[in-house]
C-alpha atoms as a PDB file:
ATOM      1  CA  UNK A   1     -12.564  44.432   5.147  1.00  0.00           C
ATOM      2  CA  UNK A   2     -15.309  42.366   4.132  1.00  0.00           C
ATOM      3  CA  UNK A   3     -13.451  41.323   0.664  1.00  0.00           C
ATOM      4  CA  UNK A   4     -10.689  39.969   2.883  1.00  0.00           C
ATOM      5  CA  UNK A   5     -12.697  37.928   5.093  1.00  0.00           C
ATOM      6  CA  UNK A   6     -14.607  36.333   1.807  1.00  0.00           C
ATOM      7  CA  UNK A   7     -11.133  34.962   0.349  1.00  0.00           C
ATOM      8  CA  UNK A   8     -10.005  33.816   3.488  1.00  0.00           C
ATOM      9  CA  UNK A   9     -13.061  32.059   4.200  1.00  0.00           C
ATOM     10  CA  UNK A  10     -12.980  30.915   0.950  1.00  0.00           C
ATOM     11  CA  UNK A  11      -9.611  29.376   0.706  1.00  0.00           C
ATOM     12  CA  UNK A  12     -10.724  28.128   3.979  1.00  0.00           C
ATOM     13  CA  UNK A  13     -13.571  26.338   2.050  1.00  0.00           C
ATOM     14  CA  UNK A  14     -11.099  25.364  -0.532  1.00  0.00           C
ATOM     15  CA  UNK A  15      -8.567  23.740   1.607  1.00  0.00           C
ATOM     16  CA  UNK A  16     -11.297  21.409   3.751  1.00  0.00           C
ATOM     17  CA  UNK A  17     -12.746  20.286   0.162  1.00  0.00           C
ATOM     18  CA  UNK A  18      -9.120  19.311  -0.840  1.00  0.00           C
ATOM     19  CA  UNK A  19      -8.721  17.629   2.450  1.00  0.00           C
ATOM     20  CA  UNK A  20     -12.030  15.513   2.227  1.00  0.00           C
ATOM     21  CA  UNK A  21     -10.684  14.534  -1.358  1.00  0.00           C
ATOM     22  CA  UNK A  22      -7.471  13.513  -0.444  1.00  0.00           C
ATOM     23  CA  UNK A  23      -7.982  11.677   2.883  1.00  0.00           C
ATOM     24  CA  UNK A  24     -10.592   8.761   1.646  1.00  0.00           C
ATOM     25  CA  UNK A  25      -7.811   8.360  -1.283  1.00  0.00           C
ATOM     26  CA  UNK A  26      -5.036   7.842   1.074  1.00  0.00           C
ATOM     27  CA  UNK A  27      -7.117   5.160   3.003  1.00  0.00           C
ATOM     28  CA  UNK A  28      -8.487   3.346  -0.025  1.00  0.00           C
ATOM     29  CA  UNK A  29      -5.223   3.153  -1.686  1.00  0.00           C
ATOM     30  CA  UNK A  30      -3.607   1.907   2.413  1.00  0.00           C
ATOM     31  CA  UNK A  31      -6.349  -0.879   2.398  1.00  0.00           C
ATOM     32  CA  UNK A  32      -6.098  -1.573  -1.220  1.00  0.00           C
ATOM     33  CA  UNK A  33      -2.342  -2.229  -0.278  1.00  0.00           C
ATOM     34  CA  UNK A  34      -2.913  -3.725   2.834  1.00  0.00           C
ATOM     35  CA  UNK A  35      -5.281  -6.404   1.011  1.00  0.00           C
ATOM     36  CA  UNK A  36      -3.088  -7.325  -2.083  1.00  0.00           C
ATOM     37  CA  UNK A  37       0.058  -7.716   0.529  1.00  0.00           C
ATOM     38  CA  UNK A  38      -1.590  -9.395   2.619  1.00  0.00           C
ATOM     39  CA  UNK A  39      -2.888 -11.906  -0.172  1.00  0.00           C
ATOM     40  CA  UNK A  40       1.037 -12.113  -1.718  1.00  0.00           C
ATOM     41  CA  UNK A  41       2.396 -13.141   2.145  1.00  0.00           C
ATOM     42  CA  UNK A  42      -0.465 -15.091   2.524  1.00  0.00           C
ATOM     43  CA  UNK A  43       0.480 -17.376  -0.732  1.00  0.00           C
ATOM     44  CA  UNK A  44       4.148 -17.078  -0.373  1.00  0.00           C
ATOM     45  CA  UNK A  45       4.174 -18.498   2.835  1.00  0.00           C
ATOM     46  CA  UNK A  46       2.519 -21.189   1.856  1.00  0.00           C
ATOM     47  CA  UNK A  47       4.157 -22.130  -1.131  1.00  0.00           C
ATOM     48  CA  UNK A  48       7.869 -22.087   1.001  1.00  0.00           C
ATOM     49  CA  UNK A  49       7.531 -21.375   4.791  1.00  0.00           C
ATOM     50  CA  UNK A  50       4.747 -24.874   5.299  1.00  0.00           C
ATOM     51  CA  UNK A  51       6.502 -27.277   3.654  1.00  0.00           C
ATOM     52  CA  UNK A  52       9.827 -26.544   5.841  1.00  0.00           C
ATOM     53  CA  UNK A  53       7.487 -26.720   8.841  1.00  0.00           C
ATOM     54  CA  UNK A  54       6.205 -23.333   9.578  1.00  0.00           C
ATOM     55  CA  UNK A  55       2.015 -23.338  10.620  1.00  0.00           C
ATOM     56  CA  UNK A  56       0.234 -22.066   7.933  1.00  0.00           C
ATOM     57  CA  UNK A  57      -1.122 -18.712   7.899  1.00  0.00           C
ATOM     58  CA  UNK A  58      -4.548 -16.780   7.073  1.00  0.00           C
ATOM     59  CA  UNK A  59      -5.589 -14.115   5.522  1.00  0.00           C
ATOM     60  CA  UNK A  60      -6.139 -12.051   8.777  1.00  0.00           C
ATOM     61  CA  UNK A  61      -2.966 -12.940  10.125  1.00  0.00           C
ATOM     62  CA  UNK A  62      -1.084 -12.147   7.028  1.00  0.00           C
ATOM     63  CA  UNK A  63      -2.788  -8.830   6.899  1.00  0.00           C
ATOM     64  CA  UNK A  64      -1.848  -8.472   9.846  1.00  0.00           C
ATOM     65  CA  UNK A  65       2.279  -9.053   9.645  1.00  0.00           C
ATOM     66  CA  UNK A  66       1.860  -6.136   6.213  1.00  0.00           C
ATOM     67  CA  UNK A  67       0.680  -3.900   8.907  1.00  0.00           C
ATOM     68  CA  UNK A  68       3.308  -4.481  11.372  1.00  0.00           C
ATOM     69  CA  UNK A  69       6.567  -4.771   8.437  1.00  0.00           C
ATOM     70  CA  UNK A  70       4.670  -1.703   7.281  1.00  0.00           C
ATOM     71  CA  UNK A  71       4.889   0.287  10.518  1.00  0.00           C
ATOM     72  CA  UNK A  72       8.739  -1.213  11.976  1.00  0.00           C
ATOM     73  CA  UNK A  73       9.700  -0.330   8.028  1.00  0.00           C
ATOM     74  CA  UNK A  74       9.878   3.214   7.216  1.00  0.00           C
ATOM     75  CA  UNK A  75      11.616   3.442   3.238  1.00  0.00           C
ATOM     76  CA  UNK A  76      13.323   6.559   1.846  1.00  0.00           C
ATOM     77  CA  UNK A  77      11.542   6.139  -1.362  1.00  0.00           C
ATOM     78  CA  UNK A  78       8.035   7.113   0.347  1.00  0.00           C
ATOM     79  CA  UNK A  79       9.545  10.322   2.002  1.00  0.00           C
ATOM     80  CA  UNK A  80      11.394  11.469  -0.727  1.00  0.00           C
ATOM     81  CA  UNK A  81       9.713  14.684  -2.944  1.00  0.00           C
ATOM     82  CA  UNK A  82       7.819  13.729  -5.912  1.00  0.00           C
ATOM     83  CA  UNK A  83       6.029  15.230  -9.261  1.00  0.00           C
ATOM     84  CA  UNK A  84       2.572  14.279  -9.475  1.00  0.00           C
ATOM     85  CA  UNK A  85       2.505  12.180 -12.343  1.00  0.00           C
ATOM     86  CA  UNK A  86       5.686  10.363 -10.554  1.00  0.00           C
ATOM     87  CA  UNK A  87       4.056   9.983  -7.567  1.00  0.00           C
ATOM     88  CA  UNK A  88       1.185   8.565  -9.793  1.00  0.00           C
ATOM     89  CA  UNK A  89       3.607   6.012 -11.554  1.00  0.00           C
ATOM     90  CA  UNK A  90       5.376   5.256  -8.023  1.00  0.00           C
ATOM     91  CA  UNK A  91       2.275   3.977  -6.192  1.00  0.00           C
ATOM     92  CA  UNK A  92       0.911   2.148  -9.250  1.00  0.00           C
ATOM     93  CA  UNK A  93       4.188   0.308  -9.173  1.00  0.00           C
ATOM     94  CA  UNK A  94       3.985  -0.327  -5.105  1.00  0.00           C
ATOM     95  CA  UNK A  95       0.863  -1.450  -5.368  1.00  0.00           C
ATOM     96  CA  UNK A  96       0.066  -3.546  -8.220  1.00  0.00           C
ATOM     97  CA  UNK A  97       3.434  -4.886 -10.045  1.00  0.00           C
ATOM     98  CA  UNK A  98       5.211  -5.545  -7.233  1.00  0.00           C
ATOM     99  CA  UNK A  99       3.427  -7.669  -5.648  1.00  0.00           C
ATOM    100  CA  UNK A 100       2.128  -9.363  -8.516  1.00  0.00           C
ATOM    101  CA  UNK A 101       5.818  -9.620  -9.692  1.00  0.00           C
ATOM    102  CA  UNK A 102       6.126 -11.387  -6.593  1.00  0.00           C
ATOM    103  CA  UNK A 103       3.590 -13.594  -6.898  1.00  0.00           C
ATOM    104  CA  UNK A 104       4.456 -14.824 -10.383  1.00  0.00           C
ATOM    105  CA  UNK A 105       8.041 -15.041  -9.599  1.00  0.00           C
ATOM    106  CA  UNK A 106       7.531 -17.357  -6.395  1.00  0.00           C
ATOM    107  CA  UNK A 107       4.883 -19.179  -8.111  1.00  0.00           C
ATOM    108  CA  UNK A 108       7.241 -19.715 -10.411  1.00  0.00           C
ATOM    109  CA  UNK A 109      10.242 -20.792  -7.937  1.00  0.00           C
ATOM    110  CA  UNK A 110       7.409 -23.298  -6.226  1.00  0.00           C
ATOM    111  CA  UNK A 111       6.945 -24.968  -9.878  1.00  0.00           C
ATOM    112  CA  UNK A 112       9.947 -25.274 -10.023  1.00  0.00           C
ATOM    113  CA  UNK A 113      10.654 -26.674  -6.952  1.00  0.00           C
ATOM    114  CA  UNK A 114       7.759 -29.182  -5.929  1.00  0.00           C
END
């Protein structure tokens, strides 16, 4: 009877330290997202939205927008089943290359079209 209670309490154990792992993860890689997003909008909409008369925007308020986009946009891809290591490759991709492919294709575009 004893034994029993040990493992349970121990997968118990188990299951919080996996938990306390996981969670800071999740919300450095939402902020780390939330920051480089924010920084992309932030640029983009400067480069086209100003010049055709739009306010410009900070960083704050461009931070902000991710957030809302992020919450009123819910994609498939992010519900979807994955293998670690693709689930690995998937949010390297969100969050670095594609907003940096982005940003070096609209920096591009605004080379091209000052």
């Amino acid at each position: 009877m004893v034994a029993d209670e040990d493992v349970t309490v121990n997968r118990l154990v188990r299951s919080i330290g996996w938990i306390a792992l996981v969670v800071p993860l999740v919300a450095i890689l939402l902020t780390t997202r939330f920051v480089i997003y924010g920084f992309v909008l932030m640029k983009l909409w400067g480069w086209f939205l100003v010049p055709i008369g739009l306010n410009p925007i900070g960083y704050g308020i461009a931070v902000g927008l991710v957030v809302l986009l992020g919450l009123l946009h819910k994609p498939d891809e992010i519900t979807k089943k994955k293998e670690p290591g693709e689930s690995f490759l998937y949010i390297t991709t969100v969050l670095i290359l594609e907003p940096l492919t982005a940003l070096v294709f609209g920096y591009a575009v605004y080379l091209f079209i000052r």
